[in-house]
N, C-alpha and C. Protein backbone atom coordinates (compact mmCIF):
# COMPACT_ATOMS: atom_id res chain seq x y z
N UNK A 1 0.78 -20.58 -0.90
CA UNK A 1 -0.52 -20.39 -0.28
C UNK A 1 -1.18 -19.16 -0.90
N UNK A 2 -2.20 -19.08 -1.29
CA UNK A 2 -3.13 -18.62 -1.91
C UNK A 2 -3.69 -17.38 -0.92
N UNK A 3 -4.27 -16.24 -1.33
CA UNK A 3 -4.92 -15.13 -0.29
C UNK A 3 -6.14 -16.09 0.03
N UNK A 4 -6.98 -16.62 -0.83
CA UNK A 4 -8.09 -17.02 -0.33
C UNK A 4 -8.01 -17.89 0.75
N UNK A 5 -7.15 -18.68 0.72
CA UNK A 5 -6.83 -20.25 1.51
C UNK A 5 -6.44 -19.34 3.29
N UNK A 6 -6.37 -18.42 2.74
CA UNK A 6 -5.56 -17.71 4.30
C UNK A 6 -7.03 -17.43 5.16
N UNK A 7 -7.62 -17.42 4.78
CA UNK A 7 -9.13 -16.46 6.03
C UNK A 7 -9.23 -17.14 7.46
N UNK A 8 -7.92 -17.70 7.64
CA UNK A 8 -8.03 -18.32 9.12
C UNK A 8 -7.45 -17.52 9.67
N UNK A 9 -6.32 -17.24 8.73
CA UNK A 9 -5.50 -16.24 9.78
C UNK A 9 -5.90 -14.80 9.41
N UNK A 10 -5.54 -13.99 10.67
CA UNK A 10 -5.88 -12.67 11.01
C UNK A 10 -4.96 -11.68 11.16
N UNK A 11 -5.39 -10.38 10.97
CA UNK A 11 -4.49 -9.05 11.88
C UNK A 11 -4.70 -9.14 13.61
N UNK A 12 -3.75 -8.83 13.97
CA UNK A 12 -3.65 -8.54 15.33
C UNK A 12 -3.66 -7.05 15.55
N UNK A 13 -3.91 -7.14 16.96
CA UNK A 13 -3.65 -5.94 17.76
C UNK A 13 -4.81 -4.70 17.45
N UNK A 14 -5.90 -5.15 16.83
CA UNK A 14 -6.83 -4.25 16.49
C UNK A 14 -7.29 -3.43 17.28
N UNK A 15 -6.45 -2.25 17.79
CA UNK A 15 -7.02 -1.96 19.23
C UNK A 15 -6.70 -0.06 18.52
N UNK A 16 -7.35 0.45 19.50
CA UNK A 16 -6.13 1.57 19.58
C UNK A 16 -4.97 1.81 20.91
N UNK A 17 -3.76 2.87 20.10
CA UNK A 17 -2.85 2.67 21.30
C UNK A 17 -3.22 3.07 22.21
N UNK A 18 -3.14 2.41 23.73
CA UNK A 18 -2.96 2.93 24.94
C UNK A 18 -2.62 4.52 24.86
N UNK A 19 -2.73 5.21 25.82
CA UNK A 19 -2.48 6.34 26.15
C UNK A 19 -0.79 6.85 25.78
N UNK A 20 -0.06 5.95 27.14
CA UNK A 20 1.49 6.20 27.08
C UNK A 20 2.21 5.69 25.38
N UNK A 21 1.67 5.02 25.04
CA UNK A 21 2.02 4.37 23.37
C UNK A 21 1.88 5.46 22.47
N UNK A 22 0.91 6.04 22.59
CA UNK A 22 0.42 7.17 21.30
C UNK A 22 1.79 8.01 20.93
N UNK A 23 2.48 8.55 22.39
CA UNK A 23 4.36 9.12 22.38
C UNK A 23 4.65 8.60 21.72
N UNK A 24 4.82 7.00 21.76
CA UNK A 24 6.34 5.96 20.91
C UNK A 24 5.46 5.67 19.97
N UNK A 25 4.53 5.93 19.68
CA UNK A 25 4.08 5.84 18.30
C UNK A 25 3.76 6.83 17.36
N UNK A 26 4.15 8.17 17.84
CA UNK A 26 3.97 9.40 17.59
C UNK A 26 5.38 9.66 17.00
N UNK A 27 6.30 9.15 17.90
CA UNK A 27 8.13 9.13 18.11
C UNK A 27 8.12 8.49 16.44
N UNK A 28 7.78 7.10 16.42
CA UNK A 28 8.22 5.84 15.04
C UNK A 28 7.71 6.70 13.81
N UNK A 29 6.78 7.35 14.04
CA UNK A 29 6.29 8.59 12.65
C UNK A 29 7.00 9.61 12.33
N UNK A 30 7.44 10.21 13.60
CA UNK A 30 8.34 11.27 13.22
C UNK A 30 9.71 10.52 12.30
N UNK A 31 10.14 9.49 12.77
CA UNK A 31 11.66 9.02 12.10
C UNK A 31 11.32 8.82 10.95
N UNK A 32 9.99 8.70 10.48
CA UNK A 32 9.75 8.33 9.15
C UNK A 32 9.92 10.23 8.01
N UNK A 33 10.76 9.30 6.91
CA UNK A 33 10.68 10.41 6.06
C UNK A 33 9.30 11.29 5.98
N UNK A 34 8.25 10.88 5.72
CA UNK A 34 7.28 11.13 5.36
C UNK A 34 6.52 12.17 6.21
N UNK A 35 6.98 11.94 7.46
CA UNK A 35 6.94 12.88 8.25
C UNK A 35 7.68 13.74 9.32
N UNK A 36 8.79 13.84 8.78
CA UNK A 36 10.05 14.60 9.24
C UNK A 36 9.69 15.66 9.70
N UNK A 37 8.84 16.88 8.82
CA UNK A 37 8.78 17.64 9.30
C UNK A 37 7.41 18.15 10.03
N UNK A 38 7.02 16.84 10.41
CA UNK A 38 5.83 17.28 10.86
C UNK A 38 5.86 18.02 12.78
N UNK A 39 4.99 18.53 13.07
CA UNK A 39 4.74 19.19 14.42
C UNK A 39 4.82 17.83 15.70
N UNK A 40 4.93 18.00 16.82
CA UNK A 40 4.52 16.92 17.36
C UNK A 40 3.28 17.00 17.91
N UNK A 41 2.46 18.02 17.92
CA UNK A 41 1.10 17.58 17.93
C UNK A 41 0.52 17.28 16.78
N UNK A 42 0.84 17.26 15.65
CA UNK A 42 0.56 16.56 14.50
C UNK A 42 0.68 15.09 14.66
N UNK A 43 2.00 14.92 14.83
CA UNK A 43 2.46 13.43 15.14
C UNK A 43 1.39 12.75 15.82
N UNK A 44 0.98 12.85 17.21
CA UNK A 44 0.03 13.04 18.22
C UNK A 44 -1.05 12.40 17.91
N UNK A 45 -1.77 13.37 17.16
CA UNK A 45 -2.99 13.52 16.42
C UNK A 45 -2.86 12.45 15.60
N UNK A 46 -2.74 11.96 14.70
CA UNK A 46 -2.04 10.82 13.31
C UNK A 46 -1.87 9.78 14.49
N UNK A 47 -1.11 9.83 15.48
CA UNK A 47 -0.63 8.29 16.00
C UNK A 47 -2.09 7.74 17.12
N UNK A 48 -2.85 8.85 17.69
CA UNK A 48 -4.15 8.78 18.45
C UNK A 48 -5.16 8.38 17.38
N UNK A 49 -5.35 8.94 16.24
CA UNK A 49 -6.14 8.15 14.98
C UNK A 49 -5.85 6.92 14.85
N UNK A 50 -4.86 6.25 14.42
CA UNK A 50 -4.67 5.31 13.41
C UNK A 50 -4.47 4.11 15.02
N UNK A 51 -4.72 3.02 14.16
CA UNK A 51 -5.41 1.73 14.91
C UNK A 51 -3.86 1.25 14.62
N UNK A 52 -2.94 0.28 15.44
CA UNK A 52 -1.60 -0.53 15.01
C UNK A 52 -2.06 -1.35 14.65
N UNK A 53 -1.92 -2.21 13.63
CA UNK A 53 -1.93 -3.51 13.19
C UNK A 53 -0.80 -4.05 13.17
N UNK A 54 -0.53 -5.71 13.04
CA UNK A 54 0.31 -6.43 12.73
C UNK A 54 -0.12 -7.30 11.82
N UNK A 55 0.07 -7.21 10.61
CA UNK A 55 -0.20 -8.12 9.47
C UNK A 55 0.54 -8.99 8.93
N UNK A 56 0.00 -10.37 8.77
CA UNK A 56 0.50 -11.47 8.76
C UNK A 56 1.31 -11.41 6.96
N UNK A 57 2.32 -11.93 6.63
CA UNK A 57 2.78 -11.93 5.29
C UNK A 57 1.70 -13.05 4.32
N UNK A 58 1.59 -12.31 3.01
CA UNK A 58 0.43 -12.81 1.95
C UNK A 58 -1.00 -12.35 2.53
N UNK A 59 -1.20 -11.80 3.47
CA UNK A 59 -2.31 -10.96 3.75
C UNK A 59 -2.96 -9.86 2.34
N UNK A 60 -3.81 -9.88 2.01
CA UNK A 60 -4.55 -8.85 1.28
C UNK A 60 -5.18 -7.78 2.27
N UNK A 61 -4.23 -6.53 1.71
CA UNK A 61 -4.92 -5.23 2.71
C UNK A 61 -5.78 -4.42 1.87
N UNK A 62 -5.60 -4.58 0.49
CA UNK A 62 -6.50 -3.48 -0.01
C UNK A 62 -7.00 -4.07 -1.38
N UNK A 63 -8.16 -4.37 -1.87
CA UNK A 63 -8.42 -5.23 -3.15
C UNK A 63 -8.70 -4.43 -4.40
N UNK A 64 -7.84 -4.54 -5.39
CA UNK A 64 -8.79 -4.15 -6.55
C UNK A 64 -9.86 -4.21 -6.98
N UNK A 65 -10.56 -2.67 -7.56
CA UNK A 65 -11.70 -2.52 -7.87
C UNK A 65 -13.18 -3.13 -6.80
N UNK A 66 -12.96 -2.32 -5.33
CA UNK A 66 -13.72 -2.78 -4.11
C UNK A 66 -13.62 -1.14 -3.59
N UNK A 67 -14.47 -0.79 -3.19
CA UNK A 67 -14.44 0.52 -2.25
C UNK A 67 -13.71 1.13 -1.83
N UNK A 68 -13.29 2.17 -1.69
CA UNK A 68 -12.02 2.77 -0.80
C UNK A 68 -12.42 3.26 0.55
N UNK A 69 -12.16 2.51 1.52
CA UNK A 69 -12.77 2.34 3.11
C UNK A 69 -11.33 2.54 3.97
N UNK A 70 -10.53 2.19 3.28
CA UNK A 70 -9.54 2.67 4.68
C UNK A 70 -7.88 2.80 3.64
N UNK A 71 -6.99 3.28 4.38
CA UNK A 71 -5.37 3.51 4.39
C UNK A 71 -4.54 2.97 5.11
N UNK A 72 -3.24 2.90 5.16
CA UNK A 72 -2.15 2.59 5.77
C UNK A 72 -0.76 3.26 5.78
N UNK A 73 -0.20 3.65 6.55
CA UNK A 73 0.99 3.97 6.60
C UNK A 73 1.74 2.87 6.79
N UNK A 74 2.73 2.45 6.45
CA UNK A 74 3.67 1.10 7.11
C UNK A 74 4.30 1.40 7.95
N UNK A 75 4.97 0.94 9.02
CA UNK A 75 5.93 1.20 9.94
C UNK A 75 7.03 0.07 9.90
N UNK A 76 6.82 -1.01 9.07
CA UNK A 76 7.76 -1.65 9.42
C UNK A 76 7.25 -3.13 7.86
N UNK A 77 7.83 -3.73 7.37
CA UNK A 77 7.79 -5.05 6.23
C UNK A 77 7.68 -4.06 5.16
N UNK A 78 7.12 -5.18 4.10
CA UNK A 78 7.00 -4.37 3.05
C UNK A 78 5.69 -5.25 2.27
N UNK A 79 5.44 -4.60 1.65
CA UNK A 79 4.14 -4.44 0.40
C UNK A 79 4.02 -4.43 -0.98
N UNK A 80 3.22 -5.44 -1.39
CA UNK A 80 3.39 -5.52 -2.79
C UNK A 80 2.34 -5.13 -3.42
N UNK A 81 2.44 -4.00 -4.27
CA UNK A 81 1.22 -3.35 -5.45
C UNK A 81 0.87 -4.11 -6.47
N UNK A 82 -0.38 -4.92 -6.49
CA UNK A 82 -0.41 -5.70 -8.23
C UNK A 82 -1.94 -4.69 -8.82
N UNK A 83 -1.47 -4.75 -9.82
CA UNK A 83 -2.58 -4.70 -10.50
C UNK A 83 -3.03 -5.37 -11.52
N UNK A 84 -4.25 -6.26 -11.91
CA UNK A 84 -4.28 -6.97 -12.74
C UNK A 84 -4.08 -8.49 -12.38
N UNK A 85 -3.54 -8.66 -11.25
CA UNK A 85 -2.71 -9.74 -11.33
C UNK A 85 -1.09 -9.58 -10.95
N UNK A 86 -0.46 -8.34 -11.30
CA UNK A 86 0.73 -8.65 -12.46
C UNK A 86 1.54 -7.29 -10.73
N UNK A 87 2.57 -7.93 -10.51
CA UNK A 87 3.30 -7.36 -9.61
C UNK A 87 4.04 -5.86 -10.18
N UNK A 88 3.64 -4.71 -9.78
CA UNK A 88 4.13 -3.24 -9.87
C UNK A 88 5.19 -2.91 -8.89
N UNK A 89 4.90 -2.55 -7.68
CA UNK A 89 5.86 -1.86 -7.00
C UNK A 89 5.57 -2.63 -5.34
N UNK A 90 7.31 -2.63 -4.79
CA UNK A 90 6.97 -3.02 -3.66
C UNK A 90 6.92 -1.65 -2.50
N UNK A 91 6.13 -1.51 -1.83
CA UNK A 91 6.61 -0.77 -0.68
C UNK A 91 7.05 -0.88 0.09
N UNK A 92 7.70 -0.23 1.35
CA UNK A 92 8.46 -0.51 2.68
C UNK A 92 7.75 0.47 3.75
N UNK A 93 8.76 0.51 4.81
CA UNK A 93 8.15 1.67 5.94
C UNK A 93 7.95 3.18 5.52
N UNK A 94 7.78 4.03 5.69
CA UNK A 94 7.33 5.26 5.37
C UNK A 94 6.45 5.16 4.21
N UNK A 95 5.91 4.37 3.67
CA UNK A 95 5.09 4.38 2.67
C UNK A 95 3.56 4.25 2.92
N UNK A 96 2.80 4.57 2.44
CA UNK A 96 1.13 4.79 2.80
C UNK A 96 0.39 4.62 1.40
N UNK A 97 -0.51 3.44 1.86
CA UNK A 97 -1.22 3.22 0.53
C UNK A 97 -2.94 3.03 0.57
N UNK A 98 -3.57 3.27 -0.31
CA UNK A 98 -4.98 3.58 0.06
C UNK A 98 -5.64 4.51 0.16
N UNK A 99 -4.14 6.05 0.47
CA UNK A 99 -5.40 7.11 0.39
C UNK A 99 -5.62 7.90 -0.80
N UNK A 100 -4.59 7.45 -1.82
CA UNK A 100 -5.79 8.20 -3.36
C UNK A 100 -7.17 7.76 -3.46
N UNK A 101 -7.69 6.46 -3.75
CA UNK A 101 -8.51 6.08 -3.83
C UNK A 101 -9.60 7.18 -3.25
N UNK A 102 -8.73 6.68 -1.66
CA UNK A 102 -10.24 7.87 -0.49
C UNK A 102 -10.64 9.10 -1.13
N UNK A 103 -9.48 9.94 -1.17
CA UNK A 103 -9.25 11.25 -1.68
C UNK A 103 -9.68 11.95 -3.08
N UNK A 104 -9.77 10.77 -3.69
CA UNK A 104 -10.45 10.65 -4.78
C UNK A 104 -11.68 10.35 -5.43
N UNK A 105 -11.82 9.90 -4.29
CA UNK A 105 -13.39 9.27 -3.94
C UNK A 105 -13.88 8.41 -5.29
N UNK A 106 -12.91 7.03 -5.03
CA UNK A 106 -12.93 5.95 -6.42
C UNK A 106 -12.57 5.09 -5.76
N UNK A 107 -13.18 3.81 -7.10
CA UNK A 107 -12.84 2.42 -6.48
C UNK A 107 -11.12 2.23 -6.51
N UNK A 108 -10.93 1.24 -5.17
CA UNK A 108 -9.31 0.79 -5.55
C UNK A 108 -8.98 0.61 -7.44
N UNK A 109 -7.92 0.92 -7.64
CA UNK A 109 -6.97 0.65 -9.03
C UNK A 109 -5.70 -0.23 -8.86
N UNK A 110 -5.75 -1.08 -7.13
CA UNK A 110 -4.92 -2.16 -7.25
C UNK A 110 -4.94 -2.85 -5.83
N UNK A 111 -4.63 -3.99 -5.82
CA UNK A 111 -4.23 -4.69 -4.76
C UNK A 111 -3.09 -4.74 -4.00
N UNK A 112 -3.20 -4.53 -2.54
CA UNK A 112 -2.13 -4.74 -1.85
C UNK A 112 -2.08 -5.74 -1.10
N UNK A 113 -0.65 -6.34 -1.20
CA UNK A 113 -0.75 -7.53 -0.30
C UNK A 113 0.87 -7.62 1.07
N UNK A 114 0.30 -7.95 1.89
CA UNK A 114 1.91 -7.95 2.54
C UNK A 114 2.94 -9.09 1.95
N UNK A 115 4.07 -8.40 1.46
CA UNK A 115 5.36 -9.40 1.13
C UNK A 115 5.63 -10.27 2.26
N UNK A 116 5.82 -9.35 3.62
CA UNK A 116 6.41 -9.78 5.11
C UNK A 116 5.40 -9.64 5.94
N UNK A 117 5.59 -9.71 6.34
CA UNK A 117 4.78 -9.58 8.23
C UNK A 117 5.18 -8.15 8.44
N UNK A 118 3.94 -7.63 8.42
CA UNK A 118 4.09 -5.81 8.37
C UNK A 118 3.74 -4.90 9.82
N UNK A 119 3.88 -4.19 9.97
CA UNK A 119 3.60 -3.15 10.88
C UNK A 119 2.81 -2.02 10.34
N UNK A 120 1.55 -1.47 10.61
CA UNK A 120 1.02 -0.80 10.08
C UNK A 120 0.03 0.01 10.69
N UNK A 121 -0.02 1.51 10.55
CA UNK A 121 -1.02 2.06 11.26
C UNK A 121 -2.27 2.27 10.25
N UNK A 122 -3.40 1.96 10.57
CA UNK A 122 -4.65 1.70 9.68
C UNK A 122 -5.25 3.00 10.43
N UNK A 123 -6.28 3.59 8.88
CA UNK A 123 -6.83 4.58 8.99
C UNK A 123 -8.28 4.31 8.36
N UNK A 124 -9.38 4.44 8.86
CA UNK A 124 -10.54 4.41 8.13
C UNK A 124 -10.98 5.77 7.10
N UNK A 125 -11.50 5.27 6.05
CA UNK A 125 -11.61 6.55 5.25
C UNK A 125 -12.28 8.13 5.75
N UNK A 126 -13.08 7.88 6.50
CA UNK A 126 -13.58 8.84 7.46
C UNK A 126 -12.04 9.70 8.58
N UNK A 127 -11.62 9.17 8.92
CA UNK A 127 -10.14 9.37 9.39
C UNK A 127 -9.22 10.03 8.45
N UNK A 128 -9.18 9.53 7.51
CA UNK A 128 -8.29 9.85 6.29
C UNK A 128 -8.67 11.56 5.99
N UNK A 129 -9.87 11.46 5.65
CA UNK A 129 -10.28 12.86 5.21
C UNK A 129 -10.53 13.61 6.24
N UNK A 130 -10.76 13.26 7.83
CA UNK A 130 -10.57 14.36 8.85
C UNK A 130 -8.93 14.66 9.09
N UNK A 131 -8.23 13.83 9.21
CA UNK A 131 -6.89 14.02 9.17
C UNK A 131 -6.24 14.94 8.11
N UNK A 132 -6.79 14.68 6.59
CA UNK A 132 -6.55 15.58 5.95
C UNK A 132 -7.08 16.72 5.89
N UNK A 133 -8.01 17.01 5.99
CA UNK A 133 -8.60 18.26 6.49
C UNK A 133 -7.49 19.09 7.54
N UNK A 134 -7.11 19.01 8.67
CA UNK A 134 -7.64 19.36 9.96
C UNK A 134 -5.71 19.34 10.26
N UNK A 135 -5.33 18.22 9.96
CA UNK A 135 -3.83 18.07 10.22
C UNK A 135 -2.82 18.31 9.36
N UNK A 136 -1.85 19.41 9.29
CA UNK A 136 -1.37 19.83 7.80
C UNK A 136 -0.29 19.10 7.39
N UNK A 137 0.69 18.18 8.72
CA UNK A 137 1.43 17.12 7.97
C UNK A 137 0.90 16.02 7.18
N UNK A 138 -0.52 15.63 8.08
CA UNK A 138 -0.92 14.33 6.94
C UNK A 138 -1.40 14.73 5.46
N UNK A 139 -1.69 15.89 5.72
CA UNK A 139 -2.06 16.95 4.16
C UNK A 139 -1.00 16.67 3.42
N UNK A 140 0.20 16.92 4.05
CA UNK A 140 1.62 17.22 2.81
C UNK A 140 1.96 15.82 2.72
N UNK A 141 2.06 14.75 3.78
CA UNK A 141 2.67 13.41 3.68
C UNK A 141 1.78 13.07 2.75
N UNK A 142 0.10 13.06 2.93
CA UNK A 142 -0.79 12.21 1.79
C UNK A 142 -0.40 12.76 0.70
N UNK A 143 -0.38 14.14 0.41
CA UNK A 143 0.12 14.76 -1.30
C UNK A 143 1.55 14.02 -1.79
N UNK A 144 2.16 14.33 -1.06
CA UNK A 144 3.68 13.06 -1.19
C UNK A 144 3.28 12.13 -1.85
N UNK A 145 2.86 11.15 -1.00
CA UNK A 145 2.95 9.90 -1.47
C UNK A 145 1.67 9.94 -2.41
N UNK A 146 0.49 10.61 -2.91
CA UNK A 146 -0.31 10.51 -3.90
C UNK A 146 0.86 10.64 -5.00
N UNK A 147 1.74 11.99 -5.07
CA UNK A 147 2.31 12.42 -6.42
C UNK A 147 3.49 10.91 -6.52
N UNK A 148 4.28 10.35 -5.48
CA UNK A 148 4.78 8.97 -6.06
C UNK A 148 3.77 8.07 -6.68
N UNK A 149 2.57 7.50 -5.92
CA UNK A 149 2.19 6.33 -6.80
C UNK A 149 1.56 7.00 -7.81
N UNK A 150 1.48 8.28 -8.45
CA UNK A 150 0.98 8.64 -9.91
C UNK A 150 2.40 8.06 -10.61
N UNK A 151 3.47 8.41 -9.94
CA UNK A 151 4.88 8.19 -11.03
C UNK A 151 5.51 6.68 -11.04
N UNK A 152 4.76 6.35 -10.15
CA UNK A 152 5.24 4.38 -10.57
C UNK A 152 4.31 3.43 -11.54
């Protein structure tokens, strides 16, 4: 099945978390490498931003050479980087993709698509850069993972 053939099906859960959720979703960030050492009002802050999604597998989350409008952290499946066409790198949980582009203020340089049925906290680019601004774990987690996808 084809990305195009898919536009029936959707992301779920487009919401933000409930109040009591923002904790256990504050909690699932901290276990992540990426943000080990972050504060828990950092955590907080990052898990009260970002919207949960549940994305369906063969989903397109981010398109080559199209605007850079939003990010993702994963929490859970994994992700496939193409560029060109041509399959690069897969990602998993602790991984976040989308915010060079923002940060950089450039069009995408690749497509992401879900391998699996993913878990994911979505960030709008406006988000991205107040978060980075303002919150100093998502500062060091986004520098992280910018300096990996320069080295893949």
């Amino acid at each position: 099945m084809t990305n195009r053939s898919m536009t029936n099906r959707s992301m779920t859960s487009l919401t933000r978390p409930p109040k009591g959720d923002v904790r256990h979703l504050a909690a699932r960030l901290g276990e992540l490498p990426l943000f080990e050492s972050a504060s828990r009002a950092d955590l907080a802050e990052i898990a009260a931003t970002g919207v949960l999604l549940t994305v369906p597998a063969d989903w397109s989350l981010i398109w080559e050479r199209t605007p850079a409008d939003k990010a993702y952290v994963v929490l859970s499946g994994h992700l496939d980087i193409r560029r060109a066409g041509v399959h690069v790198v897969r990602l998993s949980a602790g991984d976040v993709v989308g915010e060079t582009a923002i940060l950089e203020r450039r069009l995408r340089t690749a497509t992401v698509v879900a391998a699996t049925q993913l878990e994911v906290l979505h960030f709008t680019a406006e988000a991205v850069q107040r978060l980075y601004a303002e919150v100093p774990a998502f500062c060091q987690a986004l520098d992280v993972a910018t300096l990996r996808h320069a080295a893949a």
